[in-house]
C-alpha atoms as a PDB file:
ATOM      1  CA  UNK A   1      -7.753 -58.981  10.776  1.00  0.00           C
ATOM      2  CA  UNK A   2     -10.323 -61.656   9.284  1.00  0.00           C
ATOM      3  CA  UNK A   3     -13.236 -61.275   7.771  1.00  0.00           C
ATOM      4  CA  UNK A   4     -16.421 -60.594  10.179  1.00  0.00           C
ATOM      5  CA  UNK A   5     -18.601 -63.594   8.072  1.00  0.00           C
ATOM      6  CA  UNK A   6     -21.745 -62.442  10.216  1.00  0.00           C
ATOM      7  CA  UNK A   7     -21.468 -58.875   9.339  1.00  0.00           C
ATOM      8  CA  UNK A   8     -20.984 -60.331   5.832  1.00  0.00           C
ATOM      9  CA  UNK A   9     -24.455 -61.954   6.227  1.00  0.00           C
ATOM     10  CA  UNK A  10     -26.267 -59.647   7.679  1.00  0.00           C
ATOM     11  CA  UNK A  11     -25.444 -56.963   5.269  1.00  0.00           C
ATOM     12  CA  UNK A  12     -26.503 -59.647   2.590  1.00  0.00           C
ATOM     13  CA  UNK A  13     -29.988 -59.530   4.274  1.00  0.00           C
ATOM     14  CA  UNK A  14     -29.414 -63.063   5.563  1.00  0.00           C
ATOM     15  CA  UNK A  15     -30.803 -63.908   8.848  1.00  0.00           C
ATOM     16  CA  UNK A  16     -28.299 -65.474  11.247  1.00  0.00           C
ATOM     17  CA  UNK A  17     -28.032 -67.530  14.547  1.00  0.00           C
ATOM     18  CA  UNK A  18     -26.067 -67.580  17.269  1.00  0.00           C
ATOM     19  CA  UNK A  19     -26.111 -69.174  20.361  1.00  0.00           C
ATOM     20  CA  UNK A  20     -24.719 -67.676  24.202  1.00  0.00           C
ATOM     21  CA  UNK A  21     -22.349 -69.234  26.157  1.00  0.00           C
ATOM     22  CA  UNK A  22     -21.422 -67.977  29.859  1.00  0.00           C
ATOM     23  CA  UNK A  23     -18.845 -70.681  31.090  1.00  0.00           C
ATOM     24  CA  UNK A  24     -15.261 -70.772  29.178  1.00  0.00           C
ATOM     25  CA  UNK A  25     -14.817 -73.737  27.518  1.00  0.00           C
ATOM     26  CA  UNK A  26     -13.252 -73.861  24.213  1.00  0.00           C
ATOM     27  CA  UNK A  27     -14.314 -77.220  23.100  1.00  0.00           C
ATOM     28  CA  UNK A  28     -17.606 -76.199  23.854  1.00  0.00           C
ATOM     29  CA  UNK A  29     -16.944 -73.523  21.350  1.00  0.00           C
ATOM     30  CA  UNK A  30     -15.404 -75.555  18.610  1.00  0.00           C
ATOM     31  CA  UNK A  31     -18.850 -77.488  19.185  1.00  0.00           C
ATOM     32  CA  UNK A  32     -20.837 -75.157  18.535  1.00  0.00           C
ATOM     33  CA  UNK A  33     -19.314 -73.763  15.350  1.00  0.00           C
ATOM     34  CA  UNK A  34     -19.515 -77.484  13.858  1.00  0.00           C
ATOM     35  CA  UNK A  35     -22.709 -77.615  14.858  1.00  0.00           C
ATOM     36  CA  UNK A  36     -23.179 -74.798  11.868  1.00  0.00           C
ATOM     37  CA  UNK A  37     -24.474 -71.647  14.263  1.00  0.00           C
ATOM     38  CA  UNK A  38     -23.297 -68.395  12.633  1.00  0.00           C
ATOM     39  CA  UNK A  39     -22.077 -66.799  15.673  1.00  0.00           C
ATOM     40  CA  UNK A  40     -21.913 -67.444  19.364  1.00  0.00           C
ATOM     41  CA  UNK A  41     -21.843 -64.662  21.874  1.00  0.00           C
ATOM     42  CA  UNK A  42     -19.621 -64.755  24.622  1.00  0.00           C
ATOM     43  CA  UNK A  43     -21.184 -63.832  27.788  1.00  0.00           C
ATOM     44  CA  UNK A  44     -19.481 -61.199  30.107  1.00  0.00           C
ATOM     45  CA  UNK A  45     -21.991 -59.900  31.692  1.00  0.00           C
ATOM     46  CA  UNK A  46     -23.968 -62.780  33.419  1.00  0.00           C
ATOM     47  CA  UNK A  47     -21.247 -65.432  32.858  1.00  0.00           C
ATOM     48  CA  UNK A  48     -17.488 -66.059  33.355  1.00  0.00           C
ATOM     49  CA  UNK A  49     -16.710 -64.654  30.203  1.00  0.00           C
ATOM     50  CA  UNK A  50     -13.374 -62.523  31.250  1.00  0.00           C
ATOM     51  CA  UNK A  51     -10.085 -60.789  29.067  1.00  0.00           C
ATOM     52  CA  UNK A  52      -8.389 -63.488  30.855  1.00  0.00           C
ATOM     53  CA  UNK A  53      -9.866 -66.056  29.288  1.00  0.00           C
ATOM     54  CA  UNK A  54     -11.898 -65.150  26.131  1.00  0.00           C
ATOM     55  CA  UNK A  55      -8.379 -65.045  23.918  1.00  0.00           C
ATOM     56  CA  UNK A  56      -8.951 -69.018  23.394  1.00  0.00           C
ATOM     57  CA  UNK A  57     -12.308 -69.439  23.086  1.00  0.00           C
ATOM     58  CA  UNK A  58     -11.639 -66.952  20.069  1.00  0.00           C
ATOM     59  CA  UNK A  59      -9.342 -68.995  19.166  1.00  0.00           C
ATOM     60  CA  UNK A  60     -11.799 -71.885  18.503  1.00  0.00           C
ATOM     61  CA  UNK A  61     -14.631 -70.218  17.200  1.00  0.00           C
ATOM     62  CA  UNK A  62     -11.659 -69.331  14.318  1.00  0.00           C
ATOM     63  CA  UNK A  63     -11.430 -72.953  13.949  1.00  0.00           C
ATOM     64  CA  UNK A  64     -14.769 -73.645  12.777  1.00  0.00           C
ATOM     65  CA  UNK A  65     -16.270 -70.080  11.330  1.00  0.00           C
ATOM     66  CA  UNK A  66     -18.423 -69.309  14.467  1.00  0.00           C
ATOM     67  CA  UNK A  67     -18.004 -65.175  14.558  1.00  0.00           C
ATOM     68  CA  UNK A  68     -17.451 -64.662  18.346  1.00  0.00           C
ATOM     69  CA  UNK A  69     -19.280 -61.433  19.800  1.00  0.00           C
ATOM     70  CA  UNK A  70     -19.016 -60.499  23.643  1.00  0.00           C
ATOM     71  CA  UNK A  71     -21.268 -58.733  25.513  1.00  0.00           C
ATOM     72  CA  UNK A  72     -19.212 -56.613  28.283  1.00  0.00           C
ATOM     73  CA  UNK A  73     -20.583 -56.060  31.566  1.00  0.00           C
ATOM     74  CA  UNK A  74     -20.782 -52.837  30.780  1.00  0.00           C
ATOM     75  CA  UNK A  75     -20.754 -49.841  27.969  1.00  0.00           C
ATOM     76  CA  UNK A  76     -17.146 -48.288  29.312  1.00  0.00           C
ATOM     77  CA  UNK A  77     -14.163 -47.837  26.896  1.00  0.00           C
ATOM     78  CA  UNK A  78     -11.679 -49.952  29.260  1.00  0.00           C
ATOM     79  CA  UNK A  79     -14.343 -52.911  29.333  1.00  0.00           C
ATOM     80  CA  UNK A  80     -14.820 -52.878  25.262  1.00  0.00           C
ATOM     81  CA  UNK A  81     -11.645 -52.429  24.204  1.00  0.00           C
ATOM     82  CA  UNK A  82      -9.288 -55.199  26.090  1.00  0.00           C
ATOM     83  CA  UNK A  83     -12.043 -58.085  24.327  1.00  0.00           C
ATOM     84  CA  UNK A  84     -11.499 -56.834  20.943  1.00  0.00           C
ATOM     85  CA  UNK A  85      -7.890 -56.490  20.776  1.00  0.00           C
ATOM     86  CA  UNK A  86      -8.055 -60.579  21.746  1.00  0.00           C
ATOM     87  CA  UNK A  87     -10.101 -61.094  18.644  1.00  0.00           C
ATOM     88  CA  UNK A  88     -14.138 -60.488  19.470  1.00  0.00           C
ATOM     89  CA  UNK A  89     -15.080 -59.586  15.958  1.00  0.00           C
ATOM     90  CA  UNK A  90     -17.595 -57.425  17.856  1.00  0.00           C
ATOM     91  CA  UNK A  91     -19.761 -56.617  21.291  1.00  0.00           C
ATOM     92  CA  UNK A  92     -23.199 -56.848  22.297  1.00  0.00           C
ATOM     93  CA  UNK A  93     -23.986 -53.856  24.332  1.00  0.00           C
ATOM     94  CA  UNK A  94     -26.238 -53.928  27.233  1.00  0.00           C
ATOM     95  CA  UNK A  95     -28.714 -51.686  28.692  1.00  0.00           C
ATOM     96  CA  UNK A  96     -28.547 -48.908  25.992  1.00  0.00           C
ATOM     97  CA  UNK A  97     -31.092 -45.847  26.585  1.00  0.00           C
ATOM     98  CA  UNK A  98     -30.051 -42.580  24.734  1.00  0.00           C
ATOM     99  CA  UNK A  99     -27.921 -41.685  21.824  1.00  0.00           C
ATOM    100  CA  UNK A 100     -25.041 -40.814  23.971  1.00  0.00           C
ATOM    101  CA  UNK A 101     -24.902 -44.078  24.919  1.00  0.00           C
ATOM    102  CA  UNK A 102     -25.377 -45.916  21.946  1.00  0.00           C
ATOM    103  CA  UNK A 103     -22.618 -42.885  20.663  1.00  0.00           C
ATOM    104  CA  UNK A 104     -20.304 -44.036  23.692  1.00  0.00           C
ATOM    105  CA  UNK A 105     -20.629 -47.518  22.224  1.00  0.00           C
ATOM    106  CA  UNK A 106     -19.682 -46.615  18.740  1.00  0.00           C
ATOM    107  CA  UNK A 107     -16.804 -44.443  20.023  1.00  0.00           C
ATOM    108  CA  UNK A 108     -15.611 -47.271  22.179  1.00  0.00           C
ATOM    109  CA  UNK A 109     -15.691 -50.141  19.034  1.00  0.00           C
ATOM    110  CA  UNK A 110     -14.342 -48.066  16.081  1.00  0.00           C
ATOM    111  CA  UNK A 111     -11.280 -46.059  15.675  1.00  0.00           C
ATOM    112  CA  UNK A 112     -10.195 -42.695  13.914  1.00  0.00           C
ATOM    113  CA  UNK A 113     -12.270 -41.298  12.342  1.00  0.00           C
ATOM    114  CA  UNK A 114     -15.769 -43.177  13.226  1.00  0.00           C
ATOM    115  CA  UNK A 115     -14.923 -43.226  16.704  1.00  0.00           C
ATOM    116  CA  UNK A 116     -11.684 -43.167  19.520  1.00  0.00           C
ATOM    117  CA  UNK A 117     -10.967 -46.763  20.256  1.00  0.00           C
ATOM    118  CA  UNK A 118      -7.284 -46.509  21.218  1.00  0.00           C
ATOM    119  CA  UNK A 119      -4.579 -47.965  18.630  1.00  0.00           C
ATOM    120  CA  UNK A 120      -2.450 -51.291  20.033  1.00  0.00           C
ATOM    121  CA  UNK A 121      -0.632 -52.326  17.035  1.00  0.00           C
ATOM    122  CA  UNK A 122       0.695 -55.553  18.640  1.00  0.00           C
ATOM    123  CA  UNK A 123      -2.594 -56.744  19.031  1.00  0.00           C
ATOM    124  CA  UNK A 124      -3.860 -60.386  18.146  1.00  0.00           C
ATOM    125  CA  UNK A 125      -6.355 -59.031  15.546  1.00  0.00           C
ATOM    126  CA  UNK A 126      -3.589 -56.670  14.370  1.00  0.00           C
ATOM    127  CA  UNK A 127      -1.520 -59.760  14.007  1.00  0.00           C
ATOM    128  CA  UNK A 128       0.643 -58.862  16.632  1.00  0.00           C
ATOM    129  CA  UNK A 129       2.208 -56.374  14.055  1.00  0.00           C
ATOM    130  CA  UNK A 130       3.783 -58.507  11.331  1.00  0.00           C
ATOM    131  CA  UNK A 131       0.525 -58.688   9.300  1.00  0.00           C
ATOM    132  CA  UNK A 132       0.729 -54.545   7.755  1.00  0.00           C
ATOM    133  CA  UNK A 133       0.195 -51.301   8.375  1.00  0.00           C
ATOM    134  CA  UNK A 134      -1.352 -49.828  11.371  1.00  0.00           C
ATOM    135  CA  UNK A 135      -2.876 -47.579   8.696  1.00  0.00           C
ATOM    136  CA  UNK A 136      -4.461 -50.930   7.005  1.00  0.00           C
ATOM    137  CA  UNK A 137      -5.177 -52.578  10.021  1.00  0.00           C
ATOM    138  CA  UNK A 138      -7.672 -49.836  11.065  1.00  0.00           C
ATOM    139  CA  UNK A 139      -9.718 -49.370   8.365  1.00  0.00           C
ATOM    140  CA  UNK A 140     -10.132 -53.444   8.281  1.00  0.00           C
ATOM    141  CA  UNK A 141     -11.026 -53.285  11.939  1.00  0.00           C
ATOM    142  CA  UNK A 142     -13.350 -50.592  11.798  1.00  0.00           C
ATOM    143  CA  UNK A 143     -14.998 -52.365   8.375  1.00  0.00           C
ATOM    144  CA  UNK A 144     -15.366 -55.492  10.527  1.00  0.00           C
ATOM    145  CA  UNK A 145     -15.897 -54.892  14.288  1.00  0.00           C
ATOM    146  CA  UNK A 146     -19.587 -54.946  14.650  1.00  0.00           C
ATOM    147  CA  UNK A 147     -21.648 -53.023  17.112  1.00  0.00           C
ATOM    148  CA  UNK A 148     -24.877 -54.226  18.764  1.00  0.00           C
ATOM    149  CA  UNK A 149     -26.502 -52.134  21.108  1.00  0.00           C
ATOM    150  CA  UNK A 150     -29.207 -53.792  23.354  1.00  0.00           C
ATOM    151  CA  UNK A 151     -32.898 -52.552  23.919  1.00  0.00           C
ATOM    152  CA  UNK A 152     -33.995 -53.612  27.256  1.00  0.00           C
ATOM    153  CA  UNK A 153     -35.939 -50.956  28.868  1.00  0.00           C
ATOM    154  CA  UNK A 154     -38.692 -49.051  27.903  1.00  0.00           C
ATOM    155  CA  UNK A 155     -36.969 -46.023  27.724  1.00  0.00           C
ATOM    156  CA  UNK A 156     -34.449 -47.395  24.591  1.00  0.00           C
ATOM    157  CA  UNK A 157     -37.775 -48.001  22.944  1.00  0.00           C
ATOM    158  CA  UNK A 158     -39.649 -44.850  23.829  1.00  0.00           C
ATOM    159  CA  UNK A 159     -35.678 -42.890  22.132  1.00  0.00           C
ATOM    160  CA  UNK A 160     -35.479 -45.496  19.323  1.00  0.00           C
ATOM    161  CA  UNK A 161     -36.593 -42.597  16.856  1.00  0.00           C
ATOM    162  CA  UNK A 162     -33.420 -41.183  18.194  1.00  0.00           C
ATOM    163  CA  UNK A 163     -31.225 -44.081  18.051  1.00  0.00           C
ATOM    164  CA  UNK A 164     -31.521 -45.516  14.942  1.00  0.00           C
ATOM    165  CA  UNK A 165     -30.111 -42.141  13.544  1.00  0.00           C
ATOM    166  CA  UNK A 166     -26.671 -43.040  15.228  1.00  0.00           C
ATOM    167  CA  UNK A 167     -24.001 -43.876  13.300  1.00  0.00           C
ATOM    168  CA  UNK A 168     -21.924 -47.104  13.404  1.00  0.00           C
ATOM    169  CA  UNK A 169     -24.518 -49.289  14.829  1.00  0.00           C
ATOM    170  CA  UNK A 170     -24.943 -52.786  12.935  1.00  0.00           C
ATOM    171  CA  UNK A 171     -27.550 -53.939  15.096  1.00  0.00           C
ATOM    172  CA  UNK A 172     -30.490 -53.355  16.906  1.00  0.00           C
ATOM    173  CA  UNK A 173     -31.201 -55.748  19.498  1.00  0.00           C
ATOM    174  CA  UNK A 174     -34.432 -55.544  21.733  1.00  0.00           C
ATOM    175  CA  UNK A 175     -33.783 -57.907  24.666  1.00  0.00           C
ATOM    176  CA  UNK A 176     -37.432 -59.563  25.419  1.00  0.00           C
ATOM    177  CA  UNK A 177     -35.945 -60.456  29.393  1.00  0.00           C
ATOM    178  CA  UNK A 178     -35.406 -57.208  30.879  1.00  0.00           C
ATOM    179  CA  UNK A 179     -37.675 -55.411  28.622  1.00  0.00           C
ATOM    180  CA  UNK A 180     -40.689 -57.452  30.213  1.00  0.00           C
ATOM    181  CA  UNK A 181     -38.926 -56.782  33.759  1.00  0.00           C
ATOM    182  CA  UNK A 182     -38.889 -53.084  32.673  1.00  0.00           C
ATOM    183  CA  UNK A 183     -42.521 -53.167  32.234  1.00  0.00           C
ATOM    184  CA  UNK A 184     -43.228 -54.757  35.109  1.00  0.00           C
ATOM    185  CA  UNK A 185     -44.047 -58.083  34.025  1.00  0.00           C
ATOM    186  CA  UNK A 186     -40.910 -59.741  34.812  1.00  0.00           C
ATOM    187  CA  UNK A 187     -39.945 -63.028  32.880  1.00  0.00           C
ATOM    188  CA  UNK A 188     -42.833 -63.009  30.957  1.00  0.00           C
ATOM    189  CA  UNK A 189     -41.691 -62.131  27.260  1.00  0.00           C
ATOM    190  CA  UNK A 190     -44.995 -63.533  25.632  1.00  0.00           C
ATOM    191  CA  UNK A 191     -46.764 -60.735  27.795  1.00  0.00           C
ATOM    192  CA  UNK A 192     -49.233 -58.927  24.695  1.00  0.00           C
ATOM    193  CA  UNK A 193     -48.048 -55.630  25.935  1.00  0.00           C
ATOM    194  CA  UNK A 194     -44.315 -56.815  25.725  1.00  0.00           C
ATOM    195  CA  UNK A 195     -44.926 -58.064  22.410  1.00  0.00           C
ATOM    196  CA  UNK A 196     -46.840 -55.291  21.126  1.00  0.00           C
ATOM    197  CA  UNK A 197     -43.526 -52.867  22.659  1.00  0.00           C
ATOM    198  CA  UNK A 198     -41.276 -55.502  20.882  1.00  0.00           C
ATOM    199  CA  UNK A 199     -43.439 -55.254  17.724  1.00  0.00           C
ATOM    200  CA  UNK A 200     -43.197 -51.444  17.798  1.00  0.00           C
ATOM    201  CA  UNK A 201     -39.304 -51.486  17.782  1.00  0.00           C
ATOM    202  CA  UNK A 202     -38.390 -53.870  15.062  1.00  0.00           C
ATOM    203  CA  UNK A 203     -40.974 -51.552  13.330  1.00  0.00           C
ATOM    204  CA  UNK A 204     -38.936 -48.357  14.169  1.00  0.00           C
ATOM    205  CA  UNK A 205     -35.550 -50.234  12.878  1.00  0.00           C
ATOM    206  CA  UNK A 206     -36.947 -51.565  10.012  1.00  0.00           C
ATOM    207  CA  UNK A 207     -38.269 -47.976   8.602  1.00  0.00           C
ATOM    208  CA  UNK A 208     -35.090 -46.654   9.614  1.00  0.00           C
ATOM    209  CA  UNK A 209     -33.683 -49.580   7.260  1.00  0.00           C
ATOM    210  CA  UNK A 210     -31.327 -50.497   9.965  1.00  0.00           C
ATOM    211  CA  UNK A 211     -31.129 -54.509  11.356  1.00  0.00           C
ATOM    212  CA  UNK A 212     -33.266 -56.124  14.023  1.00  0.00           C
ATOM    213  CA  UNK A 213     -32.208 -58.703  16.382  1.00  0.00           C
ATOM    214  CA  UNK A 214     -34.337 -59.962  19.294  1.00  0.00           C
ATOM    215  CA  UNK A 215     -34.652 -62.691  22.217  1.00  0.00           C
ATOM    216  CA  UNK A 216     -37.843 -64.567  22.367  1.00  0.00           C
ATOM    217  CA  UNK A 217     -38.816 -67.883  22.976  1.00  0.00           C
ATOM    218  CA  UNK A 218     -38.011 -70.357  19.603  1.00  0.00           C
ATOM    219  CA  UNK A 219     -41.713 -71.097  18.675  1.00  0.00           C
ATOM    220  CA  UNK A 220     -41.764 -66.851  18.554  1.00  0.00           C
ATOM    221  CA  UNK A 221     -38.500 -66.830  15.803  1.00  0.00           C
ATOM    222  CA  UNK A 222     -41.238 -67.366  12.694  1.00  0.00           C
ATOM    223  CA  UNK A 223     -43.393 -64.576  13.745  1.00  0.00           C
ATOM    224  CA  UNK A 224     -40.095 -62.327  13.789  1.00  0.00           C
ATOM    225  CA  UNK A 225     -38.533 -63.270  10.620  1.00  0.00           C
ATOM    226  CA  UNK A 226     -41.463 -62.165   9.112  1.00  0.00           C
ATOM    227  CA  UNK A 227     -40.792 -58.652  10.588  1.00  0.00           C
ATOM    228  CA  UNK A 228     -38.201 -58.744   8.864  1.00  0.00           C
ATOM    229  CA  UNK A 229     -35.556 -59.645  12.065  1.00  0.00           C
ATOM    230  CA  UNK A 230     -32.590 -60.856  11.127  1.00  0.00           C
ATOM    231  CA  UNK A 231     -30.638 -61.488  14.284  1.00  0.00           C
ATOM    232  CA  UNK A 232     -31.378 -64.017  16.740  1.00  0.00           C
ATOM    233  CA  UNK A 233     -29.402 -66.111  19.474  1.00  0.00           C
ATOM    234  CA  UNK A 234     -30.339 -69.040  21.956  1.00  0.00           C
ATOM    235  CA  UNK A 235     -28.153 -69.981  25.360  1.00  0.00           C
ATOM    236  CA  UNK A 236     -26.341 -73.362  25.976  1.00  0.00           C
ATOM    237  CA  UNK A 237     -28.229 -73.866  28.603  1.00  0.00           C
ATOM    238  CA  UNK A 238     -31.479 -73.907  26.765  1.00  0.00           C
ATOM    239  CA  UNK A 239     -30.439 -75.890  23.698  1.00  0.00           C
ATOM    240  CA  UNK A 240     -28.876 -78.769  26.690  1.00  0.00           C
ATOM    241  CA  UNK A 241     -32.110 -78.371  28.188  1.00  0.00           C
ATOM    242  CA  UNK A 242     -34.063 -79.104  25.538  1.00  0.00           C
ATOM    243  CA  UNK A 243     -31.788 -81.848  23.563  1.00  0.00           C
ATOM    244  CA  UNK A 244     -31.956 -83.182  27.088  1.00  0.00           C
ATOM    245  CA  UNK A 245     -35.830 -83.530  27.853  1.00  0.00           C
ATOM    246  CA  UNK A 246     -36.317 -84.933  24.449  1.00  0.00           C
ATOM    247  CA  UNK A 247     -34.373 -87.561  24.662  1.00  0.00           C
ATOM    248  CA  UNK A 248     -35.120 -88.967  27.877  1.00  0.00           C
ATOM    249  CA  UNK A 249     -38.603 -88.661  27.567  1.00  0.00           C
ATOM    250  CA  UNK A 250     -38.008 -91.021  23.939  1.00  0.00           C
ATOM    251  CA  UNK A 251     -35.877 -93.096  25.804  1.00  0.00           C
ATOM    252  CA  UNK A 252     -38.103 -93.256  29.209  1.00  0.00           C
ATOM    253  CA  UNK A 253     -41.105 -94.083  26.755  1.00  0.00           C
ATOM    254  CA  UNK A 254     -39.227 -97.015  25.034  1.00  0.00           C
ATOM    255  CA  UNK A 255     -38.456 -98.458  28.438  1.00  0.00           C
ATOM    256  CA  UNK A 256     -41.880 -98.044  29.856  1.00  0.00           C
ATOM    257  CA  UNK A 257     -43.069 -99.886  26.680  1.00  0.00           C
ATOM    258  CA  UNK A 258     -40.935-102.345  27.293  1.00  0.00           C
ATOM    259  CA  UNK A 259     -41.355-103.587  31.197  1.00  0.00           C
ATOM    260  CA  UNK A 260     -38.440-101.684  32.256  1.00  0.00           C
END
């Protein structure tokens, strides 16, 4: 199994970004990664992200050093497990409340003895089974999976004194969206009180000296780097969006300027 370059980062107290794709498209992928984003999180839940699928688009995140995560549709063993053993290099867990759940996920991700992820040794990260011992090749996976459990309801926040004491979770992600939905101010993650809720966790996982990730709109990132957040990710569909309106508005300009 490779290296997990994010996990690499973040432990290095570097902060990284990623970016969220929901349609399958590896060149979109290969894109990315030359586009120099650290990871790119492949998006099960929302998008078309499927097992069926997702085996390629690892395939060309290898290609250019993007680490692909997925985030499952949901926190079950049989949902995890069939996107790592294609090569995810980790998952993004949604909708995580208590410390069983963010338990479940860590039992899900990592094998014997950290947790009960069953053993194919003829997986693609085990290199189908020529690359070593099974013995090897589970101590390298559990080194290098990665585990992110996501905060999006005020009940994760109100247990994160609780959470942050589980084992085997790299990150800490408070998701802005259905936090501010959660709180009854739905789509509106600049909302003071969402902030101040938002503020409140990164505090908790920073004490706890764990890592922070969150959503929030770009001109927010600063303000959360200097919380000391590390993890952050944009969507396609944003970045298009916004490449998009810039340039025609240059280019609609230049015209207007010129009679056209």
């Amino acid at each position: 199994m490779k290296e997990n370059l994010l996990l690499r980062k973040l432990k290095a107290g570097e902060a990284v970004f990623g970016v969220m794709l929901t349609f399958p498209s590896a060149a979109t992928v290969e894109m990315l990664g030359h586009c120099g984003f650290d990871w790119i999180l492949l998006d099960n839940e929302h998008g078309d992200i499927t097992v069926s699928n997702v085996e390629d688009l690892v395939r060309a995140s290898e290609l250019t050093g993007i680490t692909p995560i997925v985030r499952p549709v949901a926190n079950r063993p049989d949902v995890i497990a069939p996107f790592l053993d294609r090569g995810a290099m980790g998952v993004q867990v949604p909708h995580v409340n208590t410390s069983a759940e963010a338990e479940l996920a860590v039992d899900s991700v990592k094998y014997h003895p950290i947790g009960h992820r069953g053993i194919f040794s003829r997986s693609r990260p085990a290199e189908y089974g020529f690359g070593g011992s099974t013995t090897n090749y589970v101590k390298v996976a559990n080194e290098n999976t990665l585990t992110c459990i996501m905060l999006e309801e005020v009940e994760a926040i109100d247990n994160l004194e609780s959470l942050v004491k589980v084992d085997g979770i790299d990150v800490y992600f408070i998701g802005s969206g259905d936090l501010s939905q959660s709180m009854g101010y739905p789509g509106q993650q600049t909302h003071p009180e969402v902030q101040e809720q938002m503020e409140k966790g990164v505090s908790i996982i920073k004490n706890a000296g764990k890592i922070a990730g969150v959503s929030c709109p770009d001109s927010y990132i600063p303000k959360f780097l200097d919380l000391g957040v590390q993890y952050f990710h944009s969507n396609v569909g944003t970045l298009i969006q916004t490449s998009s309106s810039e340039y025609l508005t240059s280019v609609r300009n230049s015209a207007q300027k010129s009679g056209l």
